[in-house]
Structure formats: structure tokens, C-alpha cells
Protein backbone atom coordinates (compact mmCIF):
# COMPACT_ATOMS: atom_id res chain seq x y z
CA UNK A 1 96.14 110.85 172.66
CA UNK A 2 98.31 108.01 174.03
CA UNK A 3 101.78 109.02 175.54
CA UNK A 4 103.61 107.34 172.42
CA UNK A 5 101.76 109.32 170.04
CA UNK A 6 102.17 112.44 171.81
CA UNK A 7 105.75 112.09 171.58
CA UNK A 8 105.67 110.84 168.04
CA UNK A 9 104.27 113.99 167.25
CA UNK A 10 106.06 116.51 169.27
CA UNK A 11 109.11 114.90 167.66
CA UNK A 12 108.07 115.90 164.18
CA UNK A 13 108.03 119.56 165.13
CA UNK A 14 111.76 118.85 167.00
CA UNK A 15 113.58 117.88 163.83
CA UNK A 16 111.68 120.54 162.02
CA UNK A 17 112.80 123.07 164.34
CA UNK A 18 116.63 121.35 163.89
CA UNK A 19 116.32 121.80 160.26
CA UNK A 20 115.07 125.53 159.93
CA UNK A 21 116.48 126.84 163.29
CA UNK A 22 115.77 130.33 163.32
CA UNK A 23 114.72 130.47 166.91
CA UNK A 24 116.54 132.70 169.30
CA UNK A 25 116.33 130.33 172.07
CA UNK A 26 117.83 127.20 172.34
CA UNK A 27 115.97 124.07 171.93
CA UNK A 28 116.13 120.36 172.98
CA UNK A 29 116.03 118.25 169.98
CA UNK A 30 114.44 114.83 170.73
CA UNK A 31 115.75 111.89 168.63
CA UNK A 32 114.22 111.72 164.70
CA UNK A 33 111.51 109.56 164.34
CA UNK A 34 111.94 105.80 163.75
CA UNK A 35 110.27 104.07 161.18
CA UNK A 36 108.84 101.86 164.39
CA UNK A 37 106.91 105.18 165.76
CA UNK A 38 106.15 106.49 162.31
CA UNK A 39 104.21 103.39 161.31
CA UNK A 40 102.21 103.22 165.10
CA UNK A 41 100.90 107.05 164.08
CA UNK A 42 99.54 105.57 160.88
CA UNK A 43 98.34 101.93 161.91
CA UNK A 44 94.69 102.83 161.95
CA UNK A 45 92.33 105.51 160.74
CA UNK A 46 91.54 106.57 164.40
CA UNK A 47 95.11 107.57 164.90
CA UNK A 48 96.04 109.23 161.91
CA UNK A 49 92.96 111.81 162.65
CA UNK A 50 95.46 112.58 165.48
CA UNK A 51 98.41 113.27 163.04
CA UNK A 52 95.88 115.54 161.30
CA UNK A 53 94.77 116.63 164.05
CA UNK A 54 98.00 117.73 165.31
CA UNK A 55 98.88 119.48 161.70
CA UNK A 56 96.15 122.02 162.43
CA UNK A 57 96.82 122.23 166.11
CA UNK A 58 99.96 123.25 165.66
CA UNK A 59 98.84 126.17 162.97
CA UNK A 60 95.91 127.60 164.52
CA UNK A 61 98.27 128.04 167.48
CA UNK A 62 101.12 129.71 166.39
CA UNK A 63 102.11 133.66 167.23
CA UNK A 64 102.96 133.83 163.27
CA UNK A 65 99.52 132.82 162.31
CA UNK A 66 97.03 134.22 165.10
CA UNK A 67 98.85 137.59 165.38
CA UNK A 68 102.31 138.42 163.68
CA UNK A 69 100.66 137.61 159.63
CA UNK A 70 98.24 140.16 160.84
CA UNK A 71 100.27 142.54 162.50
CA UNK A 72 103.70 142.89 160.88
CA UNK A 73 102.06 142.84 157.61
CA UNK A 74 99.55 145.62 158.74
CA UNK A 75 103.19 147.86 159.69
CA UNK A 76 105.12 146.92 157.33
CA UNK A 77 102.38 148.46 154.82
CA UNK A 78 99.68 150.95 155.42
CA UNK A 79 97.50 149.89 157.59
CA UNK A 80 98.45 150.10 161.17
CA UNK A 81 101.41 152.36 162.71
CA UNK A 82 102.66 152.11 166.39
CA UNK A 83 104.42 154.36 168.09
CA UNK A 84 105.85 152.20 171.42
CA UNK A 85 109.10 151.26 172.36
CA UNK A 86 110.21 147.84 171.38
CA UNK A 87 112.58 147.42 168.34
CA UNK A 88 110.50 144.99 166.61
CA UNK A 89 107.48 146.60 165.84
CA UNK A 90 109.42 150.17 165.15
CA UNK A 91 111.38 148.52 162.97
CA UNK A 92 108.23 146.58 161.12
CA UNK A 93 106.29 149.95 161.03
CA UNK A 94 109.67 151.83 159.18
CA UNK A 95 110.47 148.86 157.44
CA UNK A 96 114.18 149.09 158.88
CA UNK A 97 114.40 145.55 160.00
CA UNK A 98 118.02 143.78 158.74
CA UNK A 99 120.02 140.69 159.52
CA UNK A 100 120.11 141.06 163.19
CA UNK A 101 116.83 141.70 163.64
CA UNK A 102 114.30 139.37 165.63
CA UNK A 103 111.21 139.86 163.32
CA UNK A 104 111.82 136.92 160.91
CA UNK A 105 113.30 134.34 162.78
CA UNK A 106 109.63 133.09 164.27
CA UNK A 107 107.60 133.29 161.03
CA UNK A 108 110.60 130.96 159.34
CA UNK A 109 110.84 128.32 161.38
CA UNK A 110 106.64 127.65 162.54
CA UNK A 111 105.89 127.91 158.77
CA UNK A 112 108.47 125.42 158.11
CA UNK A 113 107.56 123.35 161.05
CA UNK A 114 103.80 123.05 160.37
CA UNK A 115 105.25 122.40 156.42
CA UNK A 116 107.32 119.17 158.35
CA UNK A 117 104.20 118.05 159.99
CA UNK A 118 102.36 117.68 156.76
CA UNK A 119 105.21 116.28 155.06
CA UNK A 120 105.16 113.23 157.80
CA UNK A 121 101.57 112.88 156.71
CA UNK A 122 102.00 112.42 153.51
CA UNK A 123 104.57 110.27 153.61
CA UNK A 124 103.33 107.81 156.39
CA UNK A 125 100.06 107.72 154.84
CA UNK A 126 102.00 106.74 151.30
CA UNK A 127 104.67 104.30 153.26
CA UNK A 128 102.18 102.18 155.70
CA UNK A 129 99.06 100.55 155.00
CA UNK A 130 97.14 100.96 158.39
CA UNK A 131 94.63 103.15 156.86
CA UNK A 132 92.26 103.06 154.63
CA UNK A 133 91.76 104.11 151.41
CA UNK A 134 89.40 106.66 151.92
CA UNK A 135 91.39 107.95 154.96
CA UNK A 136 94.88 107.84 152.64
CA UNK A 137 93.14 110.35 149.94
CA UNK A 138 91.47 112.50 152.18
CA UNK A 139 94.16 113.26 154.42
CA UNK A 140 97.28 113.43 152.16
CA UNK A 141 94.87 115.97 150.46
CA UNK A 142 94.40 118.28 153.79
CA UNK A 143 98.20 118.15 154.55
CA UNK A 144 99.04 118.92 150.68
CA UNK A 145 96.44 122.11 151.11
CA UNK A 146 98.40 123.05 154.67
CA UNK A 147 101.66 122.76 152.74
CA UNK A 148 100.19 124.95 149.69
CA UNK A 149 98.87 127.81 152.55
CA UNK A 150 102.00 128.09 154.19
CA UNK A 151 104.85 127.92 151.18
CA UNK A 152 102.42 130.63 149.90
CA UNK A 153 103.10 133.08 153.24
CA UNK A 154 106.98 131.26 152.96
CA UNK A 155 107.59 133.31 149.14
CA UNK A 156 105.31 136.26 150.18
CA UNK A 157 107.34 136.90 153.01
CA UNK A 158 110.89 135.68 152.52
CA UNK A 159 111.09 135.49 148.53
CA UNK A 160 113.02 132.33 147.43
CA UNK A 161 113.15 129.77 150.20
CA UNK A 162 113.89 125.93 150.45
CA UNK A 163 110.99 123.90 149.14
CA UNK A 164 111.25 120.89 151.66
CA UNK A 165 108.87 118.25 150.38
CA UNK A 166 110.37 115.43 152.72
CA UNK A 167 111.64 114.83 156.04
CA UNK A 168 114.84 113.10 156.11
CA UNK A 169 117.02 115.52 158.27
CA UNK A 170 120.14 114.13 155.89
CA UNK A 171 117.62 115.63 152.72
CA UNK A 172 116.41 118.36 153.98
CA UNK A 173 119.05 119.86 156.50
CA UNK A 174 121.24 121.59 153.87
CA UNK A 175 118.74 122.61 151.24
CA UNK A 176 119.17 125.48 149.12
CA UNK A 177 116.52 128.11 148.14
CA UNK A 178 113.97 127.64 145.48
CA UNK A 179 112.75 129.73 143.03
CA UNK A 180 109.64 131.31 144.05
CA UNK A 181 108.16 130.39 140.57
CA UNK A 182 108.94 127.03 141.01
CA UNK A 183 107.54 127.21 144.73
CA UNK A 184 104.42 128.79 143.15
CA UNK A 185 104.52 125.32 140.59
CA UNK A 186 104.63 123.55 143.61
CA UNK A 187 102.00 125.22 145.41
CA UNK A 188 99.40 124.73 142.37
CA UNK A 189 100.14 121.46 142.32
CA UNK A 190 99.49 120.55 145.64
CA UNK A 191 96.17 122.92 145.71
CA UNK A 192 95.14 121.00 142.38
CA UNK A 193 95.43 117.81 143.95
CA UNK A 194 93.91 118.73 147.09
CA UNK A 195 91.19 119.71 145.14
CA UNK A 196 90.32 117.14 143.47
CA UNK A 197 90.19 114.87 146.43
CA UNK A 198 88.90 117.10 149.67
CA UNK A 199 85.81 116.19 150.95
CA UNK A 200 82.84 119.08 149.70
CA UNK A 201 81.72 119.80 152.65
CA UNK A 202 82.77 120.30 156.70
CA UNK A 203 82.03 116.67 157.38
CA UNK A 204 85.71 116.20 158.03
CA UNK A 205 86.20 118.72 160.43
CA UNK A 206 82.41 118.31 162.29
CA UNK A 207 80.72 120.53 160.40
CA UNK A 208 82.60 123.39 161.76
CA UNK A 209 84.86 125.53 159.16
CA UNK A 210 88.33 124.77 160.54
CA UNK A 211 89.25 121.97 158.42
CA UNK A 212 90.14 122.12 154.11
CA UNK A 213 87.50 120.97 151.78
CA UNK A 214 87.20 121.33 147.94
CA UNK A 215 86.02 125.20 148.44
CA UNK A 216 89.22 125.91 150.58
CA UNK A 217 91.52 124.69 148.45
CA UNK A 218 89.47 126.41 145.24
CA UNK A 219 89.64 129.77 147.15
CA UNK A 220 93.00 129.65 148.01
CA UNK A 221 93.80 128.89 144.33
CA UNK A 222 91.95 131.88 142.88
CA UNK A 223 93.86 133.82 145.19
CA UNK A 224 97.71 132.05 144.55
CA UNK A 225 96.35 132.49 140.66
CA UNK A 226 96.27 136.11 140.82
CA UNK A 227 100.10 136.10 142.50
CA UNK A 228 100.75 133.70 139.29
CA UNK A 229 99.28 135.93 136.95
CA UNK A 230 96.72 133.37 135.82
CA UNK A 231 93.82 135.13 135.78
CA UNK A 232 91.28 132.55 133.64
CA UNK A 233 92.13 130.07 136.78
CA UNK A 234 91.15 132.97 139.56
CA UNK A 235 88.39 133.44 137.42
CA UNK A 236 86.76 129.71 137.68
CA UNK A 237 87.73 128.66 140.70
CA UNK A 238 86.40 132.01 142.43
CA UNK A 239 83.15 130.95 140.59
CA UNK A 240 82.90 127.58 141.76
CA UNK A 241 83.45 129.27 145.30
CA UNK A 242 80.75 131.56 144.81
CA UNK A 243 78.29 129.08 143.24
CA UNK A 244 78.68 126.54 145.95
CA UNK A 245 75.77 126.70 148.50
CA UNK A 246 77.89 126.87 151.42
CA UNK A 247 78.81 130.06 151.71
CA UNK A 248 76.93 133.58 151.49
CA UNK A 249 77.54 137.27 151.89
CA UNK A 250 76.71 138.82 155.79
CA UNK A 251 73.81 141.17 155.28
CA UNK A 252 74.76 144.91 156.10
CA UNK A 253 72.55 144.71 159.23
CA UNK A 254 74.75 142.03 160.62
CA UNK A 255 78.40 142.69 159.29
CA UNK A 256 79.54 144.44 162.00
CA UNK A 257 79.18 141.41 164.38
CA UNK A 258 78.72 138.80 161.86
CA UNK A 259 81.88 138.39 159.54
CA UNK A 260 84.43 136.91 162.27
CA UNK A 261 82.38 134.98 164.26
CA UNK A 262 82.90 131.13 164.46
CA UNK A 263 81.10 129.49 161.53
CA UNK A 264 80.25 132.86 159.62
CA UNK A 265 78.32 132.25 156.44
CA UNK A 266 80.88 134.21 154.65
CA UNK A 267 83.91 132.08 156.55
CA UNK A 268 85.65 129.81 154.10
CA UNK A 269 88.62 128.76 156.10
CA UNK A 270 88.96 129.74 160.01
CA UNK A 271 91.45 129.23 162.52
CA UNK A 272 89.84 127.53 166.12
CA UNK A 273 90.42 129.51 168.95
CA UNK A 274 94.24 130.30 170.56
CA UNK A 275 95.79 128.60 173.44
CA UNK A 276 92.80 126.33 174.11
CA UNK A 277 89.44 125.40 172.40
CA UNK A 278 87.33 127.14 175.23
CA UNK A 279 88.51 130.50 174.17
CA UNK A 280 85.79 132.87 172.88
CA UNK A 281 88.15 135.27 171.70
CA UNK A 282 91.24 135.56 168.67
CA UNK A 283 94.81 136.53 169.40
CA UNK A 284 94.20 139.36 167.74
CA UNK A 285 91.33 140.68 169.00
CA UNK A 286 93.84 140.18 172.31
CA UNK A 287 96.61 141.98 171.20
CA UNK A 288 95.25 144.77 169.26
CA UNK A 289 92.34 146.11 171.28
CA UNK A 290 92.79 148.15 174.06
CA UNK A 291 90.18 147.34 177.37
CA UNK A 292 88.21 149.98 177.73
CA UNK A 293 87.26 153.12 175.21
CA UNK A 294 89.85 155.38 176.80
CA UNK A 295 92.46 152.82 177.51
CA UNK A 296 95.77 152.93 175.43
CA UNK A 297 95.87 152.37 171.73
CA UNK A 298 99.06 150.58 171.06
CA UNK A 299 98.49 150.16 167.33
CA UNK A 300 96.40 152.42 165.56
CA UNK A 301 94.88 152.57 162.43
CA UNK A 302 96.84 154.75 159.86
CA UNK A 303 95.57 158.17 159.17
CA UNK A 304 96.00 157.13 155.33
CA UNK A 305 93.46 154.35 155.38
CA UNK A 306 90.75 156.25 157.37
CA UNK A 307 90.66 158.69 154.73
CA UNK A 308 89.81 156.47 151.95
CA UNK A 309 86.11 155.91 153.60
CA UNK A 310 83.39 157.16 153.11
CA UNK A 311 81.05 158.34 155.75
CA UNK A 312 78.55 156.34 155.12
CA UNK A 313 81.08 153.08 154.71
CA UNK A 314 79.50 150.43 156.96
CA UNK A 315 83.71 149.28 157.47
CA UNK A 316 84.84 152.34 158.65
CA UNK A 317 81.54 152.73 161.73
CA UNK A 318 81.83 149.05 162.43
CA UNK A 319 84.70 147.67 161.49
CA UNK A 320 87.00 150.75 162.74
CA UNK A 321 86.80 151.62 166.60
CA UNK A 322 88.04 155.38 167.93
CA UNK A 323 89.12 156.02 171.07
CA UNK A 324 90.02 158.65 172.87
CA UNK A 325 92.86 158.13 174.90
CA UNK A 326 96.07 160.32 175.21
CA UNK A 327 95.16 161.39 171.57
CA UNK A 328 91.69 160.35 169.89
CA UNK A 329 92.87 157.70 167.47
CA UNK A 330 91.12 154.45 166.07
CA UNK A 331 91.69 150.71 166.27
CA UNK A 332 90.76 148.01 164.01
CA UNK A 333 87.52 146.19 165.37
CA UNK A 334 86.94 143.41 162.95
CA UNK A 335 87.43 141.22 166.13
CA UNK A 336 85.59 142.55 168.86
CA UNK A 337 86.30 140.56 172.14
CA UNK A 338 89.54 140.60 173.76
CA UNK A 339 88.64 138.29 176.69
CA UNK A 340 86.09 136.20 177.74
CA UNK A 341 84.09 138.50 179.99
CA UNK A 342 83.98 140.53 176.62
CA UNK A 343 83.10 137.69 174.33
CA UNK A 344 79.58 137.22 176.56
CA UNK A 345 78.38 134.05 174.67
CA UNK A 346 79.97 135.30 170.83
CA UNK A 347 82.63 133.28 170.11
CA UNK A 348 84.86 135.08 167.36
CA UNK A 349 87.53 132.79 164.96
CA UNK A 350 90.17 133.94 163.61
CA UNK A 351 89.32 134.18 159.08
CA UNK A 352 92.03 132.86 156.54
CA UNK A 353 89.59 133.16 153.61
CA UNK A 354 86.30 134.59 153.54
CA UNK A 355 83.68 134.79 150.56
CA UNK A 356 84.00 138.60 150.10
CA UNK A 357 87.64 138.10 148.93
CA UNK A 358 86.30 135.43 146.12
CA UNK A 359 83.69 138.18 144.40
CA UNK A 360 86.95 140.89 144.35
CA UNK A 361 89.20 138.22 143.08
CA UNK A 362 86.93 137.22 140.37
CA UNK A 363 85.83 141.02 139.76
CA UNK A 364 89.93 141.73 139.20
CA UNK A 365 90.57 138.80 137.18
CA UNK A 366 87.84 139.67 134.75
CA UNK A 367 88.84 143.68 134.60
CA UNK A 368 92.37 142.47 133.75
CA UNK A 369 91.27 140.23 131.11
CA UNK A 370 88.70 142.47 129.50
CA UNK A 371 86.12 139.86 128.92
CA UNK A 372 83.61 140.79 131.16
CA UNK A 373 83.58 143.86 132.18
CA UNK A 374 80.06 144.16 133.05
CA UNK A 375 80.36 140.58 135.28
CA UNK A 376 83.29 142.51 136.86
CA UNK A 377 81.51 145.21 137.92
CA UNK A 378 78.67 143.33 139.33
CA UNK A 379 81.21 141.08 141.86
CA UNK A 380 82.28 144.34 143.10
CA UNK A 381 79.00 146.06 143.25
CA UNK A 382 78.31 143.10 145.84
CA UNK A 383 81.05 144.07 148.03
CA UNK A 384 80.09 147.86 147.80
CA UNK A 385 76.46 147.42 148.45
CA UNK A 386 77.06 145.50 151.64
CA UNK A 387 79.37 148.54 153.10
CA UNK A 388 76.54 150.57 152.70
CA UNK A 389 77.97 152.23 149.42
CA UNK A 390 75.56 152.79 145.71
CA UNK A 391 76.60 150.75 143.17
CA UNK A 392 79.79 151.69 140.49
CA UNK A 393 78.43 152.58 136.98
CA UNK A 394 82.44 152.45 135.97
CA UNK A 395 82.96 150.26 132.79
CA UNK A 396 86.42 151.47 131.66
CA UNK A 397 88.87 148.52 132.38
CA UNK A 398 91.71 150.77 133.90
CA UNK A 399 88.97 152.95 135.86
CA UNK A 400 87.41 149.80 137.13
CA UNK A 401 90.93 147.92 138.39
CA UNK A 402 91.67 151.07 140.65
CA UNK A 403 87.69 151.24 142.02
CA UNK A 404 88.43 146.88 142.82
CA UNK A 405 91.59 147.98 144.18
CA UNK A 406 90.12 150.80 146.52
CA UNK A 407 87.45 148.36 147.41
CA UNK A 408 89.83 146.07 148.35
CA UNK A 409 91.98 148.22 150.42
CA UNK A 410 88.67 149.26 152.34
CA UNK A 411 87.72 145.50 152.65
CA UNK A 412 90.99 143.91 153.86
CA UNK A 413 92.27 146.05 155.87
CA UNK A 414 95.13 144.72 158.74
CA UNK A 415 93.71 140.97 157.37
CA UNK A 416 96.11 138.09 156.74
CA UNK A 417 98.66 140.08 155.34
CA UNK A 418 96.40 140.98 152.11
CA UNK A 419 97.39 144.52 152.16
CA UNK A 420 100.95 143.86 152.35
CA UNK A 421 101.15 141.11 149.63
CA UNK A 422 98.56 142.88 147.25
CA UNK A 423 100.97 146.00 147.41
CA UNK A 424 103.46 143.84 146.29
CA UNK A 425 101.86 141.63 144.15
CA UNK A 426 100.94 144.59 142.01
CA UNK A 427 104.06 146.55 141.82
CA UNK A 428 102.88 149.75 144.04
CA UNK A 429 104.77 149.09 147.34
CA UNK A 430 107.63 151.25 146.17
CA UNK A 431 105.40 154.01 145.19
CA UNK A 432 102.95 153.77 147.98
CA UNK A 433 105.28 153.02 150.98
CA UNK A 434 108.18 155.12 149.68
CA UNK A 435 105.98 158.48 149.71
CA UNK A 436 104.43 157.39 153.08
CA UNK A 437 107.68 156.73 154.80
CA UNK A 438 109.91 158.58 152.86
CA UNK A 439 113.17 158.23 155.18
CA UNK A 440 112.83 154.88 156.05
CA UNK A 441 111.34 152.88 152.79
CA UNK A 442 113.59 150.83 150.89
CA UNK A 443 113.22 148.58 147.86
CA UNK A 444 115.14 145.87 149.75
CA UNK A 445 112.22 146.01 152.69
CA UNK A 446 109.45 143.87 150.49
CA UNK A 447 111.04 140.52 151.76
CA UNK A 448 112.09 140.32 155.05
CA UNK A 449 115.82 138.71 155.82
CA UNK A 450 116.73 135.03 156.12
CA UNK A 451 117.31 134.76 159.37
CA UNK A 452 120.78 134.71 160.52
CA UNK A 453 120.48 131.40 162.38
CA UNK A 454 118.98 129.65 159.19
CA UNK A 455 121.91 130.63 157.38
CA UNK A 456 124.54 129.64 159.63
CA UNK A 457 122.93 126.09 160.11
CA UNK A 458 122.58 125.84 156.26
CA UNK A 459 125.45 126.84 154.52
CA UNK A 460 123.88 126.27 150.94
CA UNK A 461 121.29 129.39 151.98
CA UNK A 462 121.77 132.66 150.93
CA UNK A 463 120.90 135.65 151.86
CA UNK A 464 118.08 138.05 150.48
CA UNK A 465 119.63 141.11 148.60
CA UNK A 466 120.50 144.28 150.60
CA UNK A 467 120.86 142.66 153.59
């Protein structure tokens, strides 16, 4: 990447970060971008790959995606407890966090700065004509899908929020919040049209599953459906997902090591490897595993999930580790390797969207709208048999929506924040969390604050109730 274009690009993030400043340390802003440097990043097709390029860089290797949508979500529900000393993660696991806290000032701004980076893609590619055709659908496409994934985590997390869909600083810089339904209009749209135009296959992205294609952007969909309530949507694009020879279910032999690998079979969307592209090993895998077998557990898994496996549950012998350190406790161990010495050839990515998540959202969707009951219980039949479990004979709608839901809860467990927004999406959180943590649980804790910073830079936002 040439000097100019580095700096092009590193300037798009800048004036993002000026925008949404909810950073707690200060920042050198350079200069916004010139329509001179805007139109070099787009003169050719060669360097708008960078611009792309750079878009996915600068997701794959953020805290908020490789870790903190993991691991605050996992606290915040049911899934993972701690019981160290820093104020963050106490306040994550009681759901206690408030104004002042630190928590949501890092998820705010890289969501919104990644959001800015697409935006300049989609605008240069519309503004200058260095590129071609081809190269003008494809990638407005990919940064429309990126904008879609992240304003979907934006809502989840924060509720109503700005929906920036342009970078002029003198647009953007006093924006107030959105709807989430019309975020959620927004983020169909752009999935829609990213759809229709994404390539059907890895090509773009070398034939490794780190880039958007058609698939990605259906999977995603099925799942933003079912937070939309559109269940006939989840339904076919789950399908077309399913049906697509690209992706298959990882036999029960091979699931413990098998699922989170790089270029998994049952990988839809994956993250490339944190803090540089040699890595073998996820941020998570990093951050949640302890070294050795005896070595200190600093999250463990919650007593409350263990007990909803069964024995013979292929997830709970290889997808749980326990370890006996001060107490015996377990650990997830979805990601196995926490360095490379560990990793010994295996290289494990970080999974946004996996295949197993399309046959429960398509199982759901048709429980809920009673049309297909029996195609319902297949879908999750698939997911059962590969744990290891028999096969559900359930065919009573309201029966069979609490067996998808358990299976789902065994499935996704301390995953992308599933847990967390399914509780949510569903209307249990208050019942579930409030008789788990019954001191600490408050209605107001299912969105996080605006951070402070945001607000004080942006008179026109408001604050989140209770806070």
C-alpha cells in the first residue's frame, strides 16, 4: 500500500473516531479527507481492493469484534461469570454498568468507525469513475453487507442510535438517534441489495471465507428477519443457505476440532486471524483459556448452562473444558489454541455465522408459523444428531419452540453475542437474568449506556432510559 493511500485510509477511521468519540483517550485527528485523496483511493480497481481491504482489516481486528461481542455478551447473560477484580467485567457479569462506566465507550465508536469506512466506499465508488463496473457493484455490495453486520450489533447493543449513512463531518457530527425499526429498515435494505449483487462464491476473498458473498448476506438476513419478526423471510433465505453447495454440517467425529477452524465446511462468514495474518490462534481462544489444565480460570462457564447437557452431549465433552484449578470449574473450548506453540499446524478463525445457526433459524421460523411443523423438526433433529443426541419426536408447536430454544442455548453458547440478543429478542431476559442475579438485574441493563463522551460531543443524543 503506497504511503498516500495509507494515510487516506487511516484518515477515514480519524474523522470517524471525531464524530462518535467515545474513547477514553485522547486522539489526534488528522485533517478530513479531500476530494483530491478520495478520488486517488478509487482511480483504479487495484486500489480500491485496498479500501476494501482496509474495511475488513479494520473489523477483524478490533477488541469489540475478536473478544468483547463474545465476552461481555457471554456476562451480561448466562453464559460465562467471572469472579476477578476489575470493574468492567464485574460490572458486565451483574449487569451494574451506568453512565460512567468504561464498557460501552469501545464497542460505540469501532462499530461506528468500521460503519465510516464503508460509507467512504460507497460513496467514492458512486462519486469517481476509476473503477469498473464490475468492481463498483461488487464492492459497494461488501461495504453495504459490513454496514448491515455492524448497525445490527449497533441496535442490539445500544438500542436507538444514529444511522450515519454518509461522511461529511458537518452531516454526520450532530446526528440524532434513530429508531431501531427504522435502523432494522435500513439494515434489510442494505442486506437485500448486497444480495443481489455479491459474488456466489469466495472468489472475491481467494477462496478463503473471510470476505461477503450472496450466502453471507442471505444468512445474516434470516437471522436480522427473526429480530424483525419476519419469519417467511428467515424461512427462505435460511433455505437458500442450506441448499447452496458450499457449506455442510461437521460430522460428530470431527466437531470438536472441526467447527472453528479456518475454512470450516460449516463456516459461513469468519474473521482472519488478530493482530497479524500469521496468527494460528483467535483473540478469544487468547483471552479465555487458561495455559495449562490447572492454570487459572478467569472466566468460567456458568453452573446454569452446564446443567442443561446431557451426558452424552458431544458440546458439553468437546466443546466445554474443566479444569481443576483453585476450584474445579470449566471453560469454554470452542477455540482451542491460545498461542502458537498450541495451535501446532491448526489454524483456528474466529466464526460470525456458521451453517448450524441457518437449520435452527429455519427450524424456529417454521414452529412459529405453524406451517411445517414436521420440516421444523427435522432442521433441528440435524443439530441434535450431530451433538450426539436421538432425534425429537415433539410435534406440538409450543413444545417444539422451547426444545429449538434449548438446542440453541446448548449450540451457541458464549458465541457472537447470540445468547445475549436471543434472550432479548424473545422477551425472557427479565425472567431469566432477574432470577439468576436477583440483586443486581435490572430492566434498564438490556442496552448498555450511550457513552458519556458521545453525548457530550453530540448534543442532539440522548441518553438510554435509567441511566
Amino acid at each position: 500500500m503506497s504511503k498516500h493511500i495509507q494515510k487516506t485510509l487511516i484518515g477515514c477511521l480519524a474523522v470517524a473516531t471525531l464524530v462518535f468519540s467515545a474513547c477514553e483517550k485522547t486522539v489526534d485527528i488528522n485533517a478530513p479527507l479531500s476530494q483530491t485523496s478520495s478520488a486517488s483511493v478509487f482511480s483504479s480497481d487495484r486500489l480500491a481492493a485496498t479500501a476494501l481491504s482496509g474495511m475488513y482489516g479494520s473489523l477483524s481486528q478490533t477488541t469489540t469484534q475478536t473478544l468483547n461481542l463474545t465476552l461481555y455478551s457471554s456476562l451480561q447473560a448466562d453464559d460465562l461469570t467471572y469472579g476477578g477484580t476489575v470493574i468492567l467485567f464485574s460490572e458486565m457479569a451483574a449487569n451494574t454498568y451506568s453512565a460512567l462506566s468504561t464498557g460501552q465507550s469501545t464497542p460505540f465508536s469501532e462499530w461506528y468507525a468500521v460503519i465510516y469506512r464503508a460509507n467512504s466506499i460507497i460513496e467514492g465508488l458512486q462519486k469517481y469513475s476509476g473503477t469498473s463496473d464490475k468492481v463498483k457493484v461488487q464492492y459497494t455490495a461488501e461495504a453495504k453487507f459490513i454496514r448491515a453486520y455492524c448497525y445490527f450489533n449497533l441496535v442490539n447493543t445500544f438500542g436507538d442510535v444514529p444511522l450515519v449513512l454518509a461522511t461529511d463531518v458537518n452531516v454526520t457530527a450532530y446526528q440524532p438517534r434513530e429508531s431501531t425499526a427504522n435502523v432494522y429498515k435500513q439494515i434489510v435494505a442494505d442486506l437485500l441489495d448486497a444480495k443481489a449483487n455479491l459474488l456466489t462464491d469466495y472468489s472475491g476473498s481467494g477462496g478463503n471465507r473471510e470476505g461477503a458473498n450472496k450466502f453471507v448476506a442471505a444468512a445474516l438476513l434470516a437471522r436480522v428477519s427473526m429480530f424483525t419478526g419476519d419469519y417467511a423471510t428467515a424461512e427462505s433465505n435460511a433455505s437458500e443457505v442450506i441448499a447452496s453447495s458450499l457449506y455442510s454440517i461437521i460430522p460428530p467425529a470431527s466437531m470438536g476440532a472441526g467447527v472453528f477452524v479456518r475454512n470450516s465446511t460449516e463456516a459461513i462468514w469468519q474473521m482472519s486471524a488478530y493482530l497479524n495474518t500469521t496468527n494460528q490462534y483467535t483473540n478469544e481462544g487468547a483471552t479465555l483459556l487458561p495455559n495449562t489444565l490447572t492454570g487459572l480460570v478467569n472466566y468460567p462457564i456458568n453452573t446454569n448452562l452446564l446443567q442443561v447437557f446431557d451426558n452424552t452431549d458431544f458440546r458439553r465433552t468437546r466443546w466445554i473444558r474443566d479444569v481443576n484449578s483453585t476450584v474445579s470449574v470449566a471453560n469454554k473450548y470452542k477455540y482451542a489454541n491460545n498461542n502458537l506453540a498450541v495451535a501446532a499446524g491448526v489454524t483456528e478463525y474466529q466464526v460470525v455465522l456458521r451453517l448450524a445457526e441457518q437449520y435452527l433459524i429455519r427450524a424456529e421460523a417454521r414452529a412459529r408459523m405453524g406451517t411445517n411443523i414436521t420440516g421444523a423438526l427435522s432442521d433441528m433433529n440435524v443439530i441434535r444428531n450431530r451433538a450426539n443426541l436421538a432425534s425429537s419426536t415433539t410435534t406440538n408447536p409450543t413444545a417444539l419452540l422451547a426444545e429449538i430454544a434449548l438446542e440453541n442455548r446448548r449450540e451457541f453458547f458464549a458465541e457472537q453475542g447470540l445468547r445475549w440478543y436471543t434472550l432479548k429478542r424473545t422477551n425472557q431476559a427479565d425472567a431469566v437474568l432477574g432470577a439468576l442475579k436477583p440483586t443486581t438485574w435490572t430492566p434498564k441493563a438490556k442496552l448498555l449506556p450511550i457513552p458519556q463522551t458521545a453525548i457530550d460531543a453530540n448534543p442532539n443524543l440522548t441518553q438510554n432510559p435509567g441511566y
